[in-house]
N, C-alpha and C. Protein backbone atom coordinates (compact mmCIF):
# COMPACT_ATOMS: atom_id res chain seq x y z
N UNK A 1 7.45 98.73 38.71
CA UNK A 1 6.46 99.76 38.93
C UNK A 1 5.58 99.38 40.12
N UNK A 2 5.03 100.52 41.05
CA UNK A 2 4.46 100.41 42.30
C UNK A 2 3.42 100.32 41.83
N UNK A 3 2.06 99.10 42.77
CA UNK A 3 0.81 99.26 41.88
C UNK A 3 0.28 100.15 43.81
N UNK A 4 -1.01 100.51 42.85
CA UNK A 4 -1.44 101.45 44.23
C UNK A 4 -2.57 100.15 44.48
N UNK A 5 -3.46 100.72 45.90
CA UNK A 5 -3.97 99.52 46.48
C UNK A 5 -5.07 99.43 45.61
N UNK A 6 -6.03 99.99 44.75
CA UNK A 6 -6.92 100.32 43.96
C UNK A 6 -6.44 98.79 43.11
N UNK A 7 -5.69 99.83 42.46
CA UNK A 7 -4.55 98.16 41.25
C UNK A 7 -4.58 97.12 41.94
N UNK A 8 -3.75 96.81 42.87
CA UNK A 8 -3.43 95.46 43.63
C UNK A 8 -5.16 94.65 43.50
N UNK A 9 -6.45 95.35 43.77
CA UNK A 9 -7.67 94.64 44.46
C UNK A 9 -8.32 94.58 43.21
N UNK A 10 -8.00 95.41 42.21
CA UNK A 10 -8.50 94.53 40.83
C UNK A 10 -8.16 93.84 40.23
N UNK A 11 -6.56 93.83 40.31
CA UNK A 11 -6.23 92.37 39.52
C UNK A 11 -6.58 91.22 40.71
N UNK A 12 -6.49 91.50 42.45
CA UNK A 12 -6.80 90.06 42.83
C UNK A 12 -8.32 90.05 42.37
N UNK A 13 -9.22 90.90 42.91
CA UNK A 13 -10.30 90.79 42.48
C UNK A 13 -10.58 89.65 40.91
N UNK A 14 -9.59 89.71 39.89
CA UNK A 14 -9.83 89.15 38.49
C UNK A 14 -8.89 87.56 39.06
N UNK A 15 -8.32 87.12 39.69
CA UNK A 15 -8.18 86.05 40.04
C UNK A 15 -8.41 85.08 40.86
N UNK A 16 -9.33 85.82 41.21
CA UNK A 16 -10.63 84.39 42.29
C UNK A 16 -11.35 84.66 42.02
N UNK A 17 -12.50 82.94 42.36
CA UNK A 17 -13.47 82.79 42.08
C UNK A 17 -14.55 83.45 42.91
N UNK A 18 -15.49 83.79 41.89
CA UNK A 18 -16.67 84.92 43.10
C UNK A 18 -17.98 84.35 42.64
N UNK A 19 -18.87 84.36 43.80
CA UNK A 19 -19.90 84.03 43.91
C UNK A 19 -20.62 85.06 44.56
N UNK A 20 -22.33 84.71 44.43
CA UNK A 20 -23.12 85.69 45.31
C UNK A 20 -23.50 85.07 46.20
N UNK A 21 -23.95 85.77 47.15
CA UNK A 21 -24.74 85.34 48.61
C UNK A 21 -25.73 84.01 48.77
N UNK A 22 -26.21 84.33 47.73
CA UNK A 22 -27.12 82.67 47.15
C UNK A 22 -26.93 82.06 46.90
N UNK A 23 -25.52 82.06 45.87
CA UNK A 23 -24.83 81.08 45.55
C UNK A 23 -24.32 80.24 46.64
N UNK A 24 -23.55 81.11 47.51
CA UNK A 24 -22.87 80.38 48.53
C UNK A 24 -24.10 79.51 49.21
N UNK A 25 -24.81 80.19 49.78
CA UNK A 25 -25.69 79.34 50.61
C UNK A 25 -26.26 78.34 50.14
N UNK A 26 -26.48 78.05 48.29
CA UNK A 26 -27.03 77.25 47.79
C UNK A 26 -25.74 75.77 47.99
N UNK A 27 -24.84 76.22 47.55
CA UNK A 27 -23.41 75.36 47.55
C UNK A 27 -23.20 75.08 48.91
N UNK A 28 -22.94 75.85 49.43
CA UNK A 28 -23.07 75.28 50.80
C UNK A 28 -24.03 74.21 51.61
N UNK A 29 -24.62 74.49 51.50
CA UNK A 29 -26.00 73.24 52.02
C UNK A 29 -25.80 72.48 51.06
N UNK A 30 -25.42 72.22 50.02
CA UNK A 30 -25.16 71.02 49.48
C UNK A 30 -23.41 70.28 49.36
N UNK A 31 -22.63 71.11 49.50
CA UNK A 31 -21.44 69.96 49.45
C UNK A 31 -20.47 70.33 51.18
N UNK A 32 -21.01 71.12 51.83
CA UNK A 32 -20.50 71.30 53.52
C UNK A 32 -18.98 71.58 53.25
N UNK A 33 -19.53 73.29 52.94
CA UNK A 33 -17.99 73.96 52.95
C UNK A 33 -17.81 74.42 53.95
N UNK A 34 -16.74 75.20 53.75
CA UNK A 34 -16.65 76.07 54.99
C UNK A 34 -16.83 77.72 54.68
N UNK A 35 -17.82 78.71 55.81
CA UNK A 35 -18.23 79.58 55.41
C UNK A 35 -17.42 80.46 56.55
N UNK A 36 -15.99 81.18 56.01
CA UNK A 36 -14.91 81.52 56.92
C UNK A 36 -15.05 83.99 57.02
N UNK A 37 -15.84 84.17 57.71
CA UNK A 37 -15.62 85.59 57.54
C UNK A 37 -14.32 85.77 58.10
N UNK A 38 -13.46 87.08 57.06
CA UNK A 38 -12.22 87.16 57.70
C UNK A 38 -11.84 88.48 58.19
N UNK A 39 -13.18 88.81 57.94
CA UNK A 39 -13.37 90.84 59.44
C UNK A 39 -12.50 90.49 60.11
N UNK A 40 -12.08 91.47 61.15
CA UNK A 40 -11.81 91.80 62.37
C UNK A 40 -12.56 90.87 63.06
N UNK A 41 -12.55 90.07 64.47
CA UNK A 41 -13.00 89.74 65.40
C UNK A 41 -14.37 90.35 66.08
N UNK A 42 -13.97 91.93 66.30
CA UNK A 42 -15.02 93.16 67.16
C UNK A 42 -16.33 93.02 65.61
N UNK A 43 -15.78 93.21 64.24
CA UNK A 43 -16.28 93.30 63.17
C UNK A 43 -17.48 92.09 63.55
N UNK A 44 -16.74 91.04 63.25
CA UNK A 44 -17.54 89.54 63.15
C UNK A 44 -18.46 89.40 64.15
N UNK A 45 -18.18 89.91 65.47
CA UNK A 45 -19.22 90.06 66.91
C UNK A 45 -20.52 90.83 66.60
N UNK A 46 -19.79 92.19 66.24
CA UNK A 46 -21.08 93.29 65.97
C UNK A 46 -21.92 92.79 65.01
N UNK A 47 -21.27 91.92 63.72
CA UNK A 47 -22.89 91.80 63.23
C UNK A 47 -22.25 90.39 62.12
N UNK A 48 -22.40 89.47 62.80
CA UNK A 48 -22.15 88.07 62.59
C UNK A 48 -22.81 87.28 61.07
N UNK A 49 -22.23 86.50 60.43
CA UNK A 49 -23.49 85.81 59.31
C UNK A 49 -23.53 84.10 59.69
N UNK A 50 -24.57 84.04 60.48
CA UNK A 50 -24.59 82.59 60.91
C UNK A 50 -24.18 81.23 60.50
N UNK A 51 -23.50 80.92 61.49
CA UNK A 51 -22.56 79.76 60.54
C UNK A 51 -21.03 79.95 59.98
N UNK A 52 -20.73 81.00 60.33
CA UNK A 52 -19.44 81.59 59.69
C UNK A 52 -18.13 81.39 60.81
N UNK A 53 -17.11 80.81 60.68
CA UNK A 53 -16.37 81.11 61.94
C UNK A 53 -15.50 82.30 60.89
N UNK A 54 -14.92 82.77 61.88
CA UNK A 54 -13.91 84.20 62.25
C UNK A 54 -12.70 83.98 62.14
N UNK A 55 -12.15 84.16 61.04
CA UNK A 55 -10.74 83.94 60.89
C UNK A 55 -9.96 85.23 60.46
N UNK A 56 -9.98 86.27 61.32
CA UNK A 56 -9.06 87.54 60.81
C UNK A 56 -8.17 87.94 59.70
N UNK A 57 -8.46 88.14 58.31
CA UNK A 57 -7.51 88.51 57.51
C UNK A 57 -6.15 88.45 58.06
N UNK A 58 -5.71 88.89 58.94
CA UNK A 58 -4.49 88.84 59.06
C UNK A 58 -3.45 87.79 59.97
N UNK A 59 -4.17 86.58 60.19
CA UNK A 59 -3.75 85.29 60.56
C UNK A 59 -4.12 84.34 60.19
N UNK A 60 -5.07 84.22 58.43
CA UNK A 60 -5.63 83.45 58.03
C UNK A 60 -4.69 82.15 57.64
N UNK A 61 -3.46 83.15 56.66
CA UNK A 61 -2.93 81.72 56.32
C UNK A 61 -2.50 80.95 57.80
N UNK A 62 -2.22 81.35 59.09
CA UNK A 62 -1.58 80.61 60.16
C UNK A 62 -2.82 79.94 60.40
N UNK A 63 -3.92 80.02 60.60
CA UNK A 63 -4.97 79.58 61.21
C UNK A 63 -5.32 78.34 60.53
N UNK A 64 -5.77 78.45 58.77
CA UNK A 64 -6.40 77.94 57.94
C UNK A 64 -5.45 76.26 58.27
N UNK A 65 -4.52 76.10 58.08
CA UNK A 65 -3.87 74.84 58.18
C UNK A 65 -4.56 74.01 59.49
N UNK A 66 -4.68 74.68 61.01
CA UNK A 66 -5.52 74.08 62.01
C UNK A 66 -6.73 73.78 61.89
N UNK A 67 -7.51 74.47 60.92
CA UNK A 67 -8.88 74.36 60.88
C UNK A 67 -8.83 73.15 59.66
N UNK A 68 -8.62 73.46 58.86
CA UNK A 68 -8.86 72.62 57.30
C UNK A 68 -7.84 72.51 56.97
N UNK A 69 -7.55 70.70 56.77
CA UNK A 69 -6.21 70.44 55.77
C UNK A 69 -6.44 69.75 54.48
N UNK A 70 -7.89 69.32 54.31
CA UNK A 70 -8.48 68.61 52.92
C UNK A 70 -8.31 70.28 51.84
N UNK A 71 -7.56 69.94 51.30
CA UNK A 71 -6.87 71.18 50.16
C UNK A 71 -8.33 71.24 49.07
N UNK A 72 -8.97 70.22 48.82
CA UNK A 72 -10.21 70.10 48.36
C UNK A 72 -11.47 70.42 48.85
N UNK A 73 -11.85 70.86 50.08
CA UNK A 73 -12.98 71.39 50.70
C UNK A 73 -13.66 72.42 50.03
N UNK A 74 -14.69 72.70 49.88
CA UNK A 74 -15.20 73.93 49.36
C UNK A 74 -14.83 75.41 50.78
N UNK A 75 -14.27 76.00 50.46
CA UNK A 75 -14.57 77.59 51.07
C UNK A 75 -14.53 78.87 50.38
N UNK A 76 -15.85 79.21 51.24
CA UNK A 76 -16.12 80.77 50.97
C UNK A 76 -16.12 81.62 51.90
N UNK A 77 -15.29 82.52 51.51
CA UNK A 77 -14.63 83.79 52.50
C UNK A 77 -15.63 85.10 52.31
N UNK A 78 -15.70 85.74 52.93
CA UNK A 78 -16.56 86.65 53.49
C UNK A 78 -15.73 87.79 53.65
N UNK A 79 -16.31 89.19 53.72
CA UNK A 79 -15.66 90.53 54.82
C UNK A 79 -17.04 91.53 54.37
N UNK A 80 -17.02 92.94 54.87
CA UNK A 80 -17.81 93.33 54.46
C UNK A 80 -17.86 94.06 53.02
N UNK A 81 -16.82 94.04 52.36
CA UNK A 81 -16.89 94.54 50.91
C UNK A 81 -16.07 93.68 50.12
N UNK A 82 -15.92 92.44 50.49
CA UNK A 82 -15.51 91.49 49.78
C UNK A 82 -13.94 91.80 48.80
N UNK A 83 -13.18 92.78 49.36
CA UNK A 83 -11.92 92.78 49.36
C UNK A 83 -10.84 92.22 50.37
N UNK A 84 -10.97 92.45 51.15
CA UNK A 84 -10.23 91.10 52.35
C UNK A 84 -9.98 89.93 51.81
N UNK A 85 -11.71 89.58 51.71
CA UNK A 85 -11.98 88.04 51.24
C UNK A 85 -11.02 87.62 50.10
N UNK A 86 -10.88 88.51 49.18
CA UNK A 86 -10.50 88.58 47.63
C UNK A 86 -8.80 88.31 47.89
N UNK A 87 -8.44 89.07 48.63
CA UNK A 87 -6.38 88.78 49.45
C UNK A 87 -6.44 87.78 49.93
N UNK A 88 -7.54 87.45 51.22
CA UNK A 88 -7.65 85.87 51.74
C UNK A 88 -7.51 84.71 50.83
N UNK A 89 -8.56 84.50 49.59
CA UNK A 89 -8.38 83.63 48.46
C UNK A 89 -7.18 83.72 48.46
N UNK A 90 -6.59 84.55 47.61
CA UNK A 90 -5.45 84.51 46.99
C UNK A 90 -4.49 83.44 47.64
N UNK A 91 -4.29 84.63 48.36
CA UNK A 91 -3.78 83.58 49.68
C UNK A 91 -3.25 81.92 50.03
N UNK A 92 -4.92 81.69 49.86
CA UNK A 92 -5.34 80.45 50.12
C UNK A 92 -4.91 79.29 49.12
N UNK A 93 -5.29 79.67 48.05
CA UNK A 93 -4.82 79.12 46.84
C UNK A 93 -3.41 78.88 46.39
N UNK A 94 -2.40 79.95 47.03
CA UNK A 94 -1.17 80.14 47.02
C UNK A 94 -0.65 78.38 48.21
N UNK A 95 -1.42 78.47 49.39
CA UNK A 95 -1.17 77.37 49.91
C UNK A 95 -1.78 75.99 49.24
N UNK A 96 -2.29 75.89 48.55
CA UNK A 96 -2.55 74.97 47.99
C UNK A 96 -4.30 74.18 47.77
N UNK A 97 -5.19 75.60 48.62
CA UNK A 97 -6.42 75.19 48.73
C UNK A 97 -6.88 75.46 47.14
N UNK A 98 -7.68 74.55 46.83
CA UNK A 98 -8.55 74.46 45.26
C UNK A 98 -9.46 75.26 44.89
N UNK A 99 -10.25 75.03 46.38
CA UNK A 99 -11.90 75.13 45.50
C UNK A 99 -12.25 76.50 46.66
N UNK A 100 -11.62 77.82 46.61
CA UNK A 100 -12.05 78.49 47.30
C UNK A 100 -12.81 79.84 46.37
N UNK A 101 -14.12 80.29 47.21
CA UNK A 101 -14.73 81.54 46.76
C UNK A 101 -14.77 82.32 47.26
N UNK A 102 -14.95 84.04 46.20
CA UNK A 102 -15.04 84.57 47.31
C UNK A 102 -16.69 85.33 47.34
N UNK A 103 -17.38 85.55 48.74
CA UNK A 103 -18.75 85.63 48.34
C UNK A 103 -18.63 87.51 48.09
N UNK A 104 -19.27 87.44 46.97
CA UNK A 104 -18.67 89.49 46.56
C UNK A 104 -19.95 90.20 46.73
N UNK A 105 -20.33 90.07 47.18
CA UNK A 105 -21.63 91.43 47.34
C UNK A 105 -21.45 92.03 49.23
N UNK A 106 -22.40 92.64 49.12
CA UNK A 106 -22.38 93.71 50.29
C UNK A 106 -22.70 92.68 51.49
N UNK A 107 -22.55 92.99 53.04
CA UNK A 107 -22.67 92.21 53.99
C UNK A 107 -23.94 91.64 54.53
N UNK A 108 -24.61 92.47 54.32
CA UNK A 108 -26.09 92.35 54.53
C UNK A 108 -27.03 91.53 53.59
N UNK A 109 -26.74 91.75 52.36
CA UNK A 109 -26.63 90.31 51.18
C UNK A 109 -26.07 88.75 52.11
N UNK A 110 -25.26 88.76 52.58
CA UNK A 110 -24.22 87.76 52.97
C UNK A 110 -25.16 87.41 54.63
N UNK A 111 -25.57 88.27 55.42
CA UNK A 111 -26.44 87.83 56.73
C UNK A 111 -27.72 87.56 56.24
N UNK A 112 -28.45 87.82 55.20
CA UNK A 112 -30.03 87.60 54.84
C UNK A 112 -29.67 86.20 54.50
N UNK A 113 -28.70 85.74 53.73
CA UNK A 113 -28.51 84.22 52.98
C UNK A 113 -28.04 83.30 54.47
N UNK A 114 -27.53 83.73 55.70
CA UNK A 114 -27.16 83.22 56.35
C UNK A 114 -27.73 83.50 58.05
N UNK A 115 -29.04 83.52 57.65
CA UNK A 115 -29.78 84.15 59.20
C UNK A 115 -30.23 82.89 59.93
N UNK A 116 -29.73 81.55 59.52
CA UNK A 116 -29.93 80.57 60.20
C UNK A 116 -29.16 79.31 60.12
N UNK A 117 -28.60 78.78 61.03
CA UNK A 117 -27.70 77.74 60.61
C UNK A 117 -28.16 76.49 59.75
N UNK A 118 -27.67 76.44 59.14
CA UNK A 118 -27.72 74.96 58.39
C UNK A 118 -28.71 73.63 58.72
């Protein structure tokens, strides 16, 4: 049976870990994850959350191996409605990363927690 994309983003949605905007930033400043938005590029330019590098949904798994190979690192993925992020996990986990989140609230939640670097 075909699931429609609705289906597909609630069951990933129910298999990663999610956090809020505070959360992340709280975790973050304390164990130095990585805080990866996976917008579009033009997306990530127009309105950035400090501290975040840019890893495009759609070259994450190619990318993620150059950037981070400690399978244990903390990361939290980003987009602006926290469905990207939610496929990215998946993803991620599928390669063998552990400890990844995804941060689920709205974007602007996600730039107030991150309006200054570390």
């Amino acid at each position: 049976m075909l699931k429609t994309l609705p289906q597909l983003l609630q069951q990933t949605m129910e298999n990663v870990q999610k956090v809020t905007a505070q959360e992340a930033s709280q975790q973050l400043n304390q164990n130095k994850g990585l805080l990866i938005d996976v917008r579009e590029t033009a997306e990530h330019f127009a309105s950035p959350a400090i501290g975040a590098i840019n890893i495009p949904r759609g070259v994450l798994e190619m990318k993620m191996l150059e950037i981070e190979k400690d399978p244990l690192r903390p990361i939290y993925l980003h987009c602006a409605s926290s469905l990207r992020a939610a496929l990215g996990a998946e993803q991620l986990a599928r390669m063998g990363y552990t400890n990844v989140k995804v941060i689920s609230c709205k974007l602007d939640q996600i730039q107030k927690m991150h309006q200054s670097a570390p």
